[in-house]
PDB file of N, CA and C in Angstrom:
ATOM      1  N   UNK A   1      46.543 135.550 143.308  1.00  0.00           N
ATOM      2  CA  UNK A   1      45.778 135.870 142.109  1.00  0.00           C
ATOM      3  C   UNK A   1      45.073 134.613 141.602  1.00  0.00           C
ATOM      4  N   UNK A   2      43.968 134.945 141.066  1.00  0.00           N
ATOM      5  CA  UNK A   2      43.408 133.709 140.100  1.00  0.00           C
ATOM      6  C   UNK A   2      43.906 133.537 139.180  1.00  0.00           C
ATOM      7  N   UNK A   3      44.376 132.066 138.844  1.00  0.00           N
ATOM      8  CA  UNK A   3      44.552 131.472 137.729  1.00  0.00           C
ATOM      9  C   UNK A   3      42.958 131.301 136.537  1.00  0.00           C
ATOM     10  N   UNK A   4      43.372 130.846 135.190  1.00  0.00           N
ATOM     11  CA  UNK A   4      41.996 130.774 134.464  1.00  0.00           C
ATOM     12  C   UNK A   4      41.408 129.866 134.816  1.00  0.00           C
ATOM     13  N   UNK A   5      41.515 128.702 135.455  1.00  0.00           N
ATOM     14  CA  UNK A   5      40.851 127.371 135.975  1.00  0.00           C
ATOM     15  C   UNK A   5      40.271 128.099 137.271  1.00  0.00           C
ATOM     16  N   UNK A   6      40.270 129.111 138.361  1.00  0.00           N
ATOM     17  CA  UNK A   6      40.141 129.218 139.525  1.00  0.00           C
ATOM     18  C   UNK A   6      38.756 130.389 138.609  1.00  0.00           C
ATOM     19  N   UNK A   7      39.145 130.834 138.106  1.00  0.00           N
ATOM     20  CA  UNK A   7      38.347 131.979 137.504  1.00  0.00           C
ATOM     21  C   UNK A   7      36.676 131.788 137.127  1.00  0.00           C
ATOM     22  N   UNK A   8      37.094 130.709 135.875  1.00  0.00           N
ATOM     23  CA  UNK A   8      36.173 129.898 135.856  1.00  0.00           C
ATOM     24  C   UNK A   8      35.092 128.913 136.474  1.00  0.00           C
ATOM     25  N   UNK A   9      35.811 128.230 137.521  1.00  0.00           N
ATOM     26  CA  UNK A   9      35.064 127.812 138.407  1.00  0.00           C
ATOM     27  C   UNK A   9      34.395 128.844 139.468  1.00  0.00           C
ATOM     28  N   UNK A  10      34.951 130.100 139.763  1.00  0.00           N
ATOM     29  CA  UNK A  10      34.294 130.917 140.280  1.00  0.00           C
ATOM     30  C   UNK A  10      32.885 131.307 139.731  1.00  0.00           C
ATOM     31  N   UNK A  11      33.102 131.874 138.099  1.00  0.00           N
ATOM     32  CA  UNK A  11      31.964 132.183 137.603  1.00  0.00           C
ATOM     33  C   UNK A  11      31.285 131.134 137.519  1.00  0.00           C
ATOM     34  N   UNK A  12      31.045 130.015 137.125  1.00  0.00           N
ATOM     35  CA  UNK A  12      30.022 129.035 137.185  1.00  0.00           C
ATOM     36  C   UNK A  12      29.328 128.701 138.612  1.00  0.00           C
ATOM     37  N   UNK A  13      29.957 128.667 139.522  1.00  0.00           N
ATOM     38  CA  UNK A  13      29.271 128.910 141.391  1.00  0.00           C
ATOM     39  C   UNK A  13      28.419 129.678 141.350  1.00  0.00           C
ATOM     40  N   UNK A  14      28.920 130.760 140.765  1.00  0.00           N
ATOM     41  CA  UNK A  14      27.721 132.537 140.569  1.00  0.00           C
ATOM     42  C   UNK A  14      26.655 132.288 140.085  1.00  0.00           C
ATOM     43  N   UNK A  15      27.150 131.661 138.466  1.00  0.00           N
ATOM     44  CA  UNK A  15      26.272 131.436 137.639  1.00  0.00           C
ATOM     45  C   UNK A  15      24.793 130.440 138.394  1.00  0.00           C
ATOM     46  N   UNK A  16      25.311 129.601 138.892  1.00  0.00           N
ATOM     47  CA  UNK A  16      24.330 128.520 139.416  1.00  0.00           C
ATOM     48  C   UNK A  16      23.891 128.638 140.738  1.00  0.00           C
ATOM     49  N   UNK A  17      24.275 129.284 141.280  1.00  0.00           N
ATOM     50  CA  UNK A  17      23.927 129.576 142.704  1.00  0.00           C
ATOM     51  C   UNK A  17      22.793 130.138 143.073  1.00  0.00           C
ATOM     52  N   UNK A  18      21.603 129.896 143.921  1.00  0.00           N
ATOM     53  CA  UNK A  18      20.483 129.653 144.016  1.00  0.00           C
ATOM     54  C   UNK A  18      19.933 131.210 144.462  1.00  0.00           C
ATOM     55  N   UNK A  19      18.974 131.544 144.360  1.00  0.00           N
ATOM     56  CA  UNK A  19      18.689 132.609 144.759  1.00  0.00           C
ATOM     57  C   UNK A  19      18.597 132.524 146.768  1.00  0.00           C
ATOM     58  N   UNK A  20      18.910 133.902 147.460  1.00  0.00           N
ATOM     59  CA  UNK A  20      18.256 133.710 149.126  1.00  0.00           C
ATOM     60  C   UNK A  20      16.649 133.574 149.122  1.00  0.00           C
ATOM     61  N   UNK A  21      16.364 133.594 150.408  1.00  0.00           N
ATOM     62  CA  UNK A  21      15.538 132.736 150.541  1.00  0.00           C
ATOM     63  C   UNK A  21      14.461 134.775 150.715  1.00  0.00           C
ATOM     64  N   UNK A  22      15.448 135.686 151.417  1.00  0.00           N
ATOM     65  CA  UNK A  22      14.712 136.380 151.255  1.00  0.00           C
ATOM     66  C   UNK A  22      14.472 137.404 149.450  1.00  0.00           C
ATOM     67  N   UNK A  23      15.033 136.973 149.028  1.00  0.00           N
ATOM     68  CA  UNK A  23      14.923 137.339 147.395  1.00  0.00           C
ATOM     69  C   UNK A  23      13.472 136.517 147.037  1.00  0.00           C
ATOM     70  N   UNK A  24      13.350 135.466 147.405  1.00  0.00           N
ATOM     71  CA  UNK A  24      12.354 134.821 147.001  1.00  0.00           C
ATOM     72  C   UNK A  24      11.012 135.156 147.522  1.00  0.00           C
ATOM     73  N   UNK A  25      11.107 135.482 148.655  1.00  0.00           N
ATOM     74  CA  UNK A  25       9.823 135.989 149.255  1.00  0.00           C
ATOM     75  C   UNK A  25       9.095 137.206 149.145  1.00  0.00           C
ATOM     76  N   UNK A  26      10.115 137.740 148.713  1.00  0.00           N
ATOM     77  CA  UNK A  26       9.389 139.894 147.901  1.00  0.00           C
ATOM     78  C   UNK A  26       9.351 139.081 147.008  1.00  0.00           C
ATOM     79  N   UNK A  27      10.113 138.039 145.506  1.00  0.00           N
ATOM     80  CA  UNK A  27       8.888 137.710 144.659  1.00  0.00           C
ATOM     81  C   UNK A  27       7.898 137.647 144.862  1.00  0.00           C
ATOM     82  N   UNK A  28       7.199 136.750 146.075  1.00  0.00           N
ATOM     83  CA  UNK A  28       6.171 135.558 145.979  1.00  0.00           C
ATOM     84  C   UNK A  28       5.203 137.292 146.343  1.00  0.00           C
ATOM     85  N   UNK A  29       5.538 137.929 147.292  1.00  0.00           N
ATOM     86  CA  UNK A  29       4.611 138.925 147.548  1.00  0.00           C
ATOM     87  C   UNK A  29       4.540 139.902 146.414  1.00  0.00           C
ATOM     88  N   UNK A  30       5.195 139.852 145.839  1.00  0.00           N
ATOM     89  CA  UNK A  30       5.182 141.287 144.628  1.00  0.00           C
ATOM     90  C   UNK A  30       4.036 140.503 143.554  1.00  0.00           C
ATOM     91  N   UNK A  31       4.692 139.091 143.304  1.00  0.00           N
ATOM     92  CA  UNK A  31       3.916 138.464 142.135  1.00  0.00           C
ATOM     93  C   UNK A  31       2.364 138.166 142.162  1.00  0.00           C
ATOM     94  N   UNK A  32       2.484 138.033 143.647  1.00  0.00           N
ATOM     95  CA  UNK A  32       1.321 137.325 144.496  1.00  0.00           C
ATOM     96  C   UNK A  32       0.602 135.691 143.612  1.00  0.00           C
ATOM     97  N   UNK A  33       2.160 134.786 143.123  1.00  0.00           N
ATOM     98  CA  UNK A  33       2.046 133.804 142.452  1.00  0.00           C
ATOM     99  C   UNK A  33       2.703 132.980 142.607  1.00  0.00           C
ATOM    100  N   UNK A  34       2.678 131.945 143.486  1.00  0.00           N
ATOM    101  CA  UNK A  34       3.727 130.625 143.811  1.00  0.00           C
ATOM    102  C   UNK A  34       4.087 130.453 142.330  1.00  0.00           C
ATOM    103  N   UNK A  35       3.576 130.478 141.523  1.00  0.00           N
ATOM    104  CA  UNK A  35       3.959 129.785 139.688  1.00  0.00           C
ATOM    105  C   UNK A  35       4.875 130.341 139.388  1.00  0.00           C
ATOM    106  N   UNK A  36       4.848 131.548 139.142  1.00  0.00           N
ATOM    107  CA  UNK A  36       5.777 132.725 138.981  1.00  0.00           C
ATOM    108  C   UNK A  36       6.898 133.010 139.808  1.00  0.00           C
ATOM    109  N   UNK A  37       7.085 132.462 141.214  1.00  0.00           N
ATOM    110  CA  UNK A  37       7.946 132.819 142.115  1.00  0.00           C
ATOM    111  C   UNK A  37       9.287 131.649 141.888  1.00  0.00           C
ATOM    112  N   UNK A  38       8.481 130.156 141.242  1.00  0.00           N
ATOM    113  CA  UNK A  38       9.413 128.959 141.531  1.00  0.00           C
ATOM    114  C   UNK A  38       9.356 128.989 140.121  1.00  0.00           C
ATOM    115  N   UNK A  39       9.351 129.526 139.271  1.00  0.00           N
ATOM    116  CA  UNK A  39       9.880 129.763 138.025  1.00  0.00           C
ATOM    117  C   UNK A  39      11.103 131.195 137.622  1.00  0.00           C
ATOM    118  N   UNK A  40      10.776 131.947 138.431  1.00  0.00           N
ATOM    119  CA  UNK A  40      11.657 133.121 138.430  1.00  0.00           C
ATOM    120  C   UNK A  40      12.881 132.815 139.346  1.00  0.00           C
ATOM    121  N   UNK A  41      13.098 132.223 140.638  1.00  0.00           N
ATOM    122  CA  UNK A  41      13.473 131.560 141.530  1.00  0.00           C
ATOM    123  C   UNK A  41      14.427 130.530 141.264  1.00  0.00           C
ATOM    124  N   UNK A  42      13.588 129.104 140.145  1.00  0.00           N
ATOM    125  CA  UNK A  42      14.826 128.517 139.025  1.00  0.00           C
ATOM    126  C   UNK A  42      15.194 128.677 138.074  1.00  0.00           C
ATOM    127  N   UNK A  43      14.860 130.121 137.675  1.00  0.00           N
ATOM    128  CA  UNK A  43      15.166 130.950 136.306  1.00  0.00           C
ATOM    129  C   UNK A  43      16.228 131.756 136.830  1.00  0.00           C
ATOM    130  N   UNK A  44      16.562 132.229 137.956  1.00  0.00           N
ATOM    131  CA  UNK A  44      17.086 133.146 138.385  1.00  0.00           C
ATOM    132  C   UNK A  44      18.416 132.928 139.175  1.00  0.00           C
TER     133      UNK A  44
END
């Protein structure tokens, strides 16, 4: 089982963990906006 220290550090990994690479690329095509893609991308 997780302890609250194991817990926590789990959610913050999640939290910060980068988007894939194919998540990023249906942005860039949906947005049709590099600006928008590497802002949603380190927003996301």
């Amino acid at each position: 089982m997780m302890g609250p220290g194991s817990a926590l550090a789990f959610l913050v990994v999640i939290l910060l963990y980068p988007p894939c690479l194919a998540r990023v690329a249906v942005m860039r095509s949906e947005s049709g906006s590099r600006k928008w893609t590497a802002i949603s991308a380190h927003w996301g």
